[in-house]
N, C-alpha and C. Protein backbone atom coordinates (compact mmCIF):
# COMPACT_ATOMS: atom_id res chain seq x y z
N UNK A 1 18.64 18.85 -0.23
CA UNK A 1 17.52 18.48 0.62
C UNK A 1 16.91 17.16 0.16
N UNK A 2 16.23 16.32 1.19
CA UNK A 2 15.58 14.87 0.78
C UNK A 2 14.66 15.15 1.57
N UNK A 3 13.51 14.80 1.15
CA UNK A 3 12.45 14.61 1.98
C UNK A 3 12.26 12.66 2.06
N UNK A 4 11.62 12.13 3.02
CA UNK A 4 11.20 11.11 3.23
C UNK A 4 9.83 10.78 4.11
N UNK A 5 9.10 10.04 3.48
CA UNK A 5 7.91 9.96 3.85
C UNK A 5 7.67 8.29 4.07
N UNK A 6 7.37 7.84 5.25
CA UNK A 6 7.36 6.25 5.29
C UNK A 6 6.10 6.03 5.39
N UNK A 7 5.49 4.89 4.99
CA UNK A 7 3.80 4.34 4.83
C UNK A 7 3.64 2.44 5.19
N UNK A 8 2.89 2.28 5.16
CA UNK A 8 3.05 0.90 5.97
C UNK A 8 3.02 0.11 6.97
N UNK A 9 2.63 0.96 7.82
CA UNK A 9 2.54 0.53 9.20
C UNK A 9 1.59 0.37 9.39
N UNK A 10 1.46 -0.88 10.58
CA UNK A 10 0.29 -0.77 11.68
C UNK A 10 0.27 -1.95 12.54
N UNK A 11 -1.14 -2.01 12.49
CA UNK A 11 -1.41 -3.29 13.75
C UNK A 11 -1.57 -4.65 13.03
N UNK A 12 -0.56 -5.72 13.82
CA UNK A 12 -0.43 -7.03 13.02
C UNK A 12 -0.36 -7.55 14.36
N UNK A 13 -1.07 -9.24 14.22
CA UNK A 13 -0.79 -9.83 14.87
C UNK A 13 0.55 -10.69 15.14
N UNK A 14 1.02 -11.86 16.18
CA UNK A 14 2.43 -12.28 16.05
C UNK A 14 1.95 -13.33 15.16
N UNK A 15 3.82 -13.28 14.16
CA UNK A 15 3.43 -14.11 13.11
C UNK A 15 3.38 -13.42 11.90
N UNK A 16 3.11 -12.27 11.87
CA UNK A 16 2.20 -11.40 10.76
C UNK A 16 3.17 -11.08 10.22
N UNK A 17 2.94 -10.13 9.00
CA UNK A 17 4.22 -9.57 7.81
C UNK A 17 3.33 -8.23 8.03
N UNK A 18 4.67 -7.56 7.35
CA UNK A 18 4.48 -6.18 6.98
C UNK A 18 5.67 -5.90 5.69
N UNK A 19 4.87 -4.78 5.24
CA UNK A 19 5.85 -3.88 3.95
C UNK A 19 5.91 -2.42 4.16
N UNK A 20 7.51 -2.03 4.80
CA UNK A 20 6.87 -0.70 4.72
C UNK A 20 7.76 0.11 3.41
N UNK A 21 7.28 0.94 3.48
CA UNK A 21 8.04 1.72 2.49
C UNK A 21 8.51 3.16 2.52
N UNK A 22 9.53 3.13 2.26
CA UNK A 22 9.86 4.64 2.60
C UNK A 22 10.32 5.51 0.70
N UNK A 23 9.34 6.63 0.69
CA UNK A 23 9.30 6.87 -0.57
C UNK A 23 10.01 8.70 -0.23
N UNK A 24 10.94 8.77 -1.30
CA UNK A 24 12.09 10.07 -1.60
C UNK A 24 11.90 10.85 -2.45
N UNK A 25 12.19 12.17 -2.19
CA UNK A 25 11.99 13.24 -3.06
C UNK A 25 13.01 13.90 -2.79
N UNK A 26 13.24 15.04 -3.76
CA UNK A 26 14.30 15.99 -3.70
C UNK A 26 15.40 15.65 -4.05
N UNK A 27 16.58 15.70 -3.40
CA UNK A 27 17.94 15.44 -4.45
C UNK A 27 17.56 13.69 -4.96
N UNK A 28 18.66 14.00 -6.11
CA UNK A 28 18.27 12.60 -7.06
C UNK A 28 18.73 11.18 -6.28
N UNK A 29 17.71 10.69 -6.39
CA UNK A 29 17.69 9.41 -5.55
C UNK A 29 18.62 8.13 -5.19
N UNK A 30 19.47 8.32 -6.30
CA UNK A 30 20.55 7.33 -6.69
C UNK A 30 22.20 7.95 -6.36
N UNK A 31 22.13 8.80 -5.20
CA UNK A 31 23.06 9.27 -4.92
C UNK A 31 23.22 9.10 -3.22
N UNK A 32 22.78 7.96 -2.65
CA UNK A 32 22.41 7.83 -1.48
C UNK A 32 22.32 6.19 -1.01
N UNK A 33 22.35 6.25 0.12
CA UNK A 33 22.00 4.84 1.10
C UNK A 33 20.82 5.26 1.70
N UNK A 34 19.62 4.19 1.74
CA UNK A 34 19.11 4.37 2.70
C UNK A 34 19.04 3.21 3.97
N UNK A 35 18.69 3.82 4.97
CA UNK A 35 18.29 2.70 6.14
C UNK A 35 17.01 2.84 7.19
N UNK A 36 16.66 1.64 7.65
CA UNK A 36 15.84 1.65 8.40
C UNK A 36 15.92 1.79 9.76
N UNK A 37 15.76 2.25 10.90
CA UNK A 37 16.10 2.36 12.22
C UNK A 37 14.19 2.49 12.54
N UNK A 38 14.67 1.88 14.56
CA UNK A 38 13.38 1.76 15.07
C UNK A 38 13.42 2.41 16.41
N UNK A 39 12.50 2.92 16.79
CA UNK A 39 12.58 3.41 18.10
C UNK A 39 11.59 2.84 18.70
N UNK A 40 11.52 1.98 20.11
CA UNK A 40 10.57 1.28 21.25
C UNK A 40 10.10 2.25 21.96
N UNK A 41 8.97 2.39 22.99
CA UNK A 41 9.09 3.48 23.96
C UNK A 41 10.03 2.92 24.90
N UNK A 42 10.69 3.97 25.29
CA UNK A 42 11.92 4.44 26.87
C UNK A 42 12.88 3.80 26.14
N UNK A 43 13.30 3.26 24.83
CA UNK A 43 14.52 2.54 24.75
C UNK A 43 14.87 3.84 23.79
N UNK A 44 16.15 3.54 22.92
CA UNK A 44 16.56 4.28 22.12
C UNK A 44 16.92 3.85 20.58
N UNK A 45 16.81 4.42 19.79
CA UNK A 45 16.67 4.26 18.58
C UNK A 45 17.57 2.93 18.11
N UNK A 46 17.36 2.28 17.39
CA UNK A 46 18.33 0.70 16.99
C UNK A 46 18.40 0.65 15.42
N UNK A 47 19.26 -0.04 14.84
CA UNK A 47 19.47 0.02 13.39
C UNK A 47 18.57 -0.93 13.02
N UNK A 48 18.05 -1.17 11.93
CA UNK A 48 17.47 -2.37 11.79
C UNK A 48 17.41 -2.92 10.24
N UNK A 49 18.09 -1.83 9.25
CA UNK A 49 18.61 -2.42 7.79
C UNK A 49 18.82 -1.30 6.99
N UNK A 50 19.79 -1.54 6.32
CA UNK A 50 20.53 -0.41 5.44
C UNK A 50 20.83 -1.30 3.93
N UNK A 51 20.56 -0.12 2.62
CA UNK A 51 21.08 -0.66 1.69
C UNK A 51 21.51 0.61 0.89
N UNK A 52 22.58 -0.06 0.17
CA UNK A 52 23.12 1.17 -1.24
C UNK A 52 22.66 1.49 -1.79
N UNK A 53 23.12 2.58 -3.00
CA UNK A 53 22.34 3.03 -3.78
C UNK A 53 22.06 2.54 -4.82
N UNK A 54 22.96 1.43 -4.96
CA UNK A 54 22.93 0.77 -6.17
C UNK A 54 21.66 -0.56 -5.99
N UNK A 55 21.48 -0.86 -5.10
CA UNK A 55 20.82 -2.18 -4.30
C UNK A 55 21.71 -3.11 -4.14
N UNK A 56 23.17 -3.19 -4.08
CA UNK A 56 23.96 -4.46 -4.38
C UNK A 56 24.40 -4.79 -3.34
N UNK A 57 24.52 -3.85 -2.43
CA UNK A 57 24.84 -4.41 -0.50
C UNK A 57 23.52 -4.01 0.49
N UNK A 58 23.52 -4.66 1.03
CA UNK A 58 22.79 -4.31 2.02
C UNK A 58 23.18 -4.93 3.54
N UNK A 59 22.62 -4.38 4.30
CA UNK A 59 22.88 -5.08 5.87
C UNK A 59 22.10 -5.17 6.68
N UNK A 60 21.83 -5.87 6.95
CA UNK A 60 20.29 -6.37 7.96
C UNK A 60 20.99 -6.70 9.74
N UNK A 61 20.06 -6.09 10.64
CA UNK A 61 20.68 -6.59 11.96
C UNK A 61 20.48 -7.69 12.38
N UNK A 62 21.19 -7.94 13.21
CA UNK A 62 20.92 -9.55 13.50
C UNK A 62 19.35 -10.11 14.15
N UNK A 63 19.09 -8.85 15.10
CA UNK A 63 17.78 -9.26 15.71
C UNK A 63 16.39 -8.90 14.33
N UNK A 64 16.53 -9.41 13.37
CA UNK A 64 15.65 -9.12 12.37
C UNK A 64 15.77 -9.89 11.36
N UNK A 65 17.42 -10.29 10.97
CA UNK A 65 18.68 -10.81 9.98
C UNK A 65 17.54 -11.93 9.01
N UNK A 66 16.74 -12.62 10.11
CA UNK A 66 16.13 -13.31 9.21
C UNK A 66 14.72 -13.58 8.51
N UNK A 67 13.80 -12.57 9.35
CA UNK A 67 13.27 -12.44 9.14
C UNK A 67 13.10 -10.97 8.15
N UNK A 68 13.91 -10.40 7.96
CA UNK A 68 13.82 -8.86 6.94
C UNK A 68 14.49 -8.84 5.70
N UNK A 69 13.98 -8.16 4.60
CA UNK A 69 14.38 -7.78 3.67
C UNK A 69 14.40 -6.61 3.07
N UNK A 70 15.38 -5.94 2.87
CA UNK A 70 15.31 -4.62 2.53
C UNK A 70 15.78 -4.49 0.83
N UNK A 71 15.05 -3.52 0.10
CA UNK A 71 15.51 -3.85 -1.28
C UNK A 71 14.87 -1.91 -1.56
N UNK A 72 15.00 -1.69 -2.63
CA UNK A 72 14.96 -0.87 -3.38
C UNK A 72 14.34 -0.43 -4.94
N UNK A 73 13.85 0.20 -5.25
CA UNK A 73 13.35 0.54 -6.59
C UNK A 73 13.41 2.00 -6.94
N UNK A 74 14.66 2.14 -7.68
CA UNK A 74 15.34 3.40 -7.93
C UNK A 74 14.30 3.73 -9.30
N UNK A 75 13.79 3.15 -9.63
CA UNK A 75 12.50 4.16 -10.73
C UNK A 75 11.62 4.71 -9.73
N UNK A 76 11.32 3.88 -8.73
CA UNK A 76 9.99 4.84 -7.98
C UNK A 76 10.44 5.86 -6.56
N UNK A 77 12.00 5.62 -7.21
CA UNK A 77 12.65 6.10 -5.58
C UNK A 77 11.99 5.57 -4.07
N UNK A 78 11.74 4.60 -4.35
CA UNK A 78 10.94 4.15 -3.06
C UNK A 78 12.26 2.47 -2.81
N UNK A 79 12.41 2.79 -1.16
CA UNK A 79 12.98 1.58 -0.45
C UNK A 79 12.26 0.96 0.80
N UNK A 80 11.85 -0.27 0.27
CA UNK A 80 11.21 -1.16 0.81
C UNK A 80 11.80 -1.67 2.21
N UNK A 81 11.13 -1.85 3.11
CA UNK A 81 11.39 -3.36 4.24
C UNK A 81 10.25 -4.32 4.09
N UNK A 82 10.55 -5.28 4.01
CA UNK A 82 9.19 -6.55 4.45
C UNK A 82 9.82 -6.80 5.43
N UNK A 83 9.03 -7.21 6.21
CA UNK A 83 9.25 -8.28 7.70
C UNK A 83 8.47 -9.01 7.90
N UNK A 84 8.90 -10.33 8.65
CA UNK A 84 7.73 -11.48 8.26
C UNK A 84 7.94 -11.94 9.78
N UNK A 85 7.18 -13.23 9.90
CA UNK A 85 7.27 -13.60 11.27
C UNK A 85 7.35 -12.93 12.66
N UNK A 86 6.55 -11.33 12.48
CA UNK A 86 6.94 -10.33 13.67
C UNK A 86 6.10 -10.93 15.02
N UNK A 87 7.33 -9.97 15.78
CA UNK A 87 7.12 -10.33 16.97
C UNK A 87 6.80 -9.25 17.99
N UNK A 88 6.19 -9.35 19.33
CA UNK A 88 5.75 -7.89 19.94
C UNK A 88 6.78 -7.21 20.32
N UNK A 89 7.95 -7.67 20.24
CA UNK A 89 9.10 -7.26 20.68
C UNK A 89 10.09 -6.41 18.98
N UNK A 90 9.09 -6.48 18.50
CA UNK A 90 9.51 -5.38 16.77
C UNK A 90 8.65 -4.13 17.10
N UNK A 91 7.50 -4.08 18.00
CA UNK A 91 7.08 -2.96 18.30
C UNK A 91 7.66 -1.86 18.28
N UNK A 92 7.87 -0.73 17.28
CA UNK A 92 8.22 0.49 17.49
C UNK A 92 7.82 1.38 16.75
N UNK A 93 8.64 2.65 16.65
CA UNK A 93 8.19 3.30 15.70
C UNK A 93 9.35 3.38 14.14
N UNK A 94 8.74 2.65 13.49
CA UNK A 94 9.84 2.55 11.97
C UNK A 94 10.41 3.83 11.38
N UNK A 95 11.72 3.99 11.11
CA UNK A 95 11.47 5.36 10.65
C UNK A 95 13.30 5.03 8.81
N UNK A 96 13.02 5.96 8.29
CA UNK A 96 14.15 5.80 7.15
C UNK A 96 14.94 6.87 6.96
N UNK A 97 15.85 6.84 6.80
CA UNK A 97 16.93 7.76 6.96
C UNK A 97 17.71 7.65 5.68
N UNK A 98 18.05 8.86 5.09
CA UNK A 98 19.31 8.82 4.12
C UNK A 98 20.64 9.10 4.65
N UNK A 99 21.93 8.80 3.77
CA UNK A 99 23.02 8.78 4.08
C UNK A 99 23.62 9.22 3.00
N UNK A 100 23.66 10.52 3.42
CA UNK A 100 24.22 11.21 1.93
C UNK A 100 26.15 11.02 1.76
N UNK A 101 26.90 10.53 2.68
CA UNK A 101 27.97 10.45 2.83
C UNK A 101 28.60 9.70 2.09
N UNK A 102 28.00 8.54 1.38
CA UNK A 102 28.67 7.36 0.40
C UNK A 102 27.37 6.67 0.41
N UNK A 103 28.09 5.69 -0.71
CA UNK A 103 26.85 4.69 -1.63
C UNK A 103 26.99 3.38 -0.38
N UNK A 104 28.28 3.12 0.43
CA UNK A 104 27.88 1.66 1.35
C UNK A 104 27.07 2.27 2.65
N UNK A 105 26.29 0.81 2.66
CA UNK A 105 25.12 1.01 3.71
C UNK A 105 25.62 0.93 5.13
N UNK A 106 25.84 1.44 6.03
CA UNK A 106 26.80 1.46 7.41
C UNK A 106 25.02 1.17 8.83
N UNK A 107 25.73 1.03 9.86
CA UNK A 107 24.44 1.12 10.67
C UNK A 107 25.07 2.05 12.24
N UNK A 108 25.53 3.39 11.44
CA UNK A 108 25.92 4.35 12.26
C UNK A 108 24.90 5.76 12.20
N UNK A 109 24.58 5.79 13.07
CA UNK A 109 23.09 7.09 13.39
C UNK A 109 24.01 7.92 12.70
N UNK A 110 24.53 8.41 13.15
CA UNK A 110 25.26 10.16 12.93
C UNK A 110 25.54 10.02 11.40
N UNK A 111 25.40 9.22 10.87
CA UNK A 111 26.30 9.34 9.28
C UNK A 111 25.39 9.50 8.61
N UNK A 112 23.42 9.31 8.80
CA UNK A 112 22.45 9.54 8.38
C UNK A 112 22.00 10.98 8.21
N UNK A 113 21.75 11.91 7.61
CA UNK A 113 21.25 13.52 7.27
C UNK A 113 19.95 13.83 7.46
N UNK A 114 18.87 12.93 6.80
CA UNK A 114 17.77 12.95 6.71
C UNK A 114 17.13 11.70 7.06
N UNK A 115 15.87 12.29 7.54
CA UNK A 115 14.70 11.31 8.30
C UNK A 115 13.38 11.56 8.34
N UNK A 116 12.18 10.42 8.12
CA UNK A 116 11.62 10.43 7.75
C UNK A 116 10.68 11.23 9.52
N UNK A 117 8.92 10.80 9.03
CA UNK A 117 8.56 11.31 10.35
C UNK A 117 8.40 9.79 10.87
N UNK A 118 8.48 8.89 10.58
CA UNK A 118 8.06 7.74 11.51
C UNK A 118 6.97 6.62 10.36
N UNK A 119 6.71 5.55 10.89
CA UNK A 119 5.49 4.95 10.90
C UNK A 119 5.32 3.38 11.80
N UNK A 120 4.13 3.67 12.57
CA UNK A 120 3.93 3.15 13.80
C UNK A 120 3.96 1.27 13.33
N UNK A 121 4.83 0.54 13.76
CA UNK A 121 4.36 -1.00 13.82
C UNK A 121 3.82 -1.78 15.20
N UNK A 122 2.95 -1.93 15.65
CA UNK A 122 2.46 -2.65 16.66
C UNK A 122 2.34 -4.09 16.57
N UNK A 123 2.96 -4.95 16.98
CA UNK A 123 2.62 -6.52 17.06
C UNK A 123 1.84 -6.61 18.32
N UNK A 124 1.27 -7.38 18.23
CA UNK A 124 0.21 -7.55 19.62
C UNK A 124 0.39 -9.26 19.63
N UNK A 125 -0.26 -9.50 20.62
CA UNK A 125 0.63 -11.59 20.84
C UNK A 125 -0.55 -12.08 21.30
């Protein structure tokens, strides 16, 4: 079992940064990928950054690629996103997922086990 709990969210203007964080419990932390995925309203869920367990790969999507960074801190079991330069069109709901299947970071839904409950990002323009 993993629990995940994400924190960090909210209301930013365009332009603005955010950090969110998604912090892990339960099986040992370093035996996993995590990733970030977003859900818009009426659209459907989108990948939006994955990294190993080790922190040594990661994969960022393109609609984010440059503005995101995803990293990790296996002492606090907690995996980070910053995003910088957001836009109203990042509006969703953030959410983190583990991938208990292997240590490389993939940006395939189904290969994810566990998920967090969400945390809301709003850009406003």
């Amino acid at each position: 079992q993993v629990q995940l709990v994400e924190s960090g969210g909210g209301l930013v203007q365009r332009g603005g940064s955010l950090r969110l964080s998604c912090a892990a419990s339960g099986r040992a932390f370093t035996n996993y990928a995590i990733g970030w995925w977003r859900q818009a309203p009426g659209k459907e869920r989108e990948f939006v950054a994955a990294i190993s367990w080790t922190g040594a790969s990661t994969i960022v999507a393109d609609s984010v690629k440059d503005r995101s960074t995803i990293s990790r801190d296996n002492a606090k079991n907690t995996v980070y996103l910053q995003m910088n330069s957001l836009k109203p069109e990042d509006t969703a709901v953030y959410y983190c997922a583990a991938d208990l299947n292997g240590g490389r970071p993939v940006a395939i839904e189904y290969r994810y086990n566990y998920w967090g409950q969400g945390t809301q990002v709003t850009v406003s323009s």
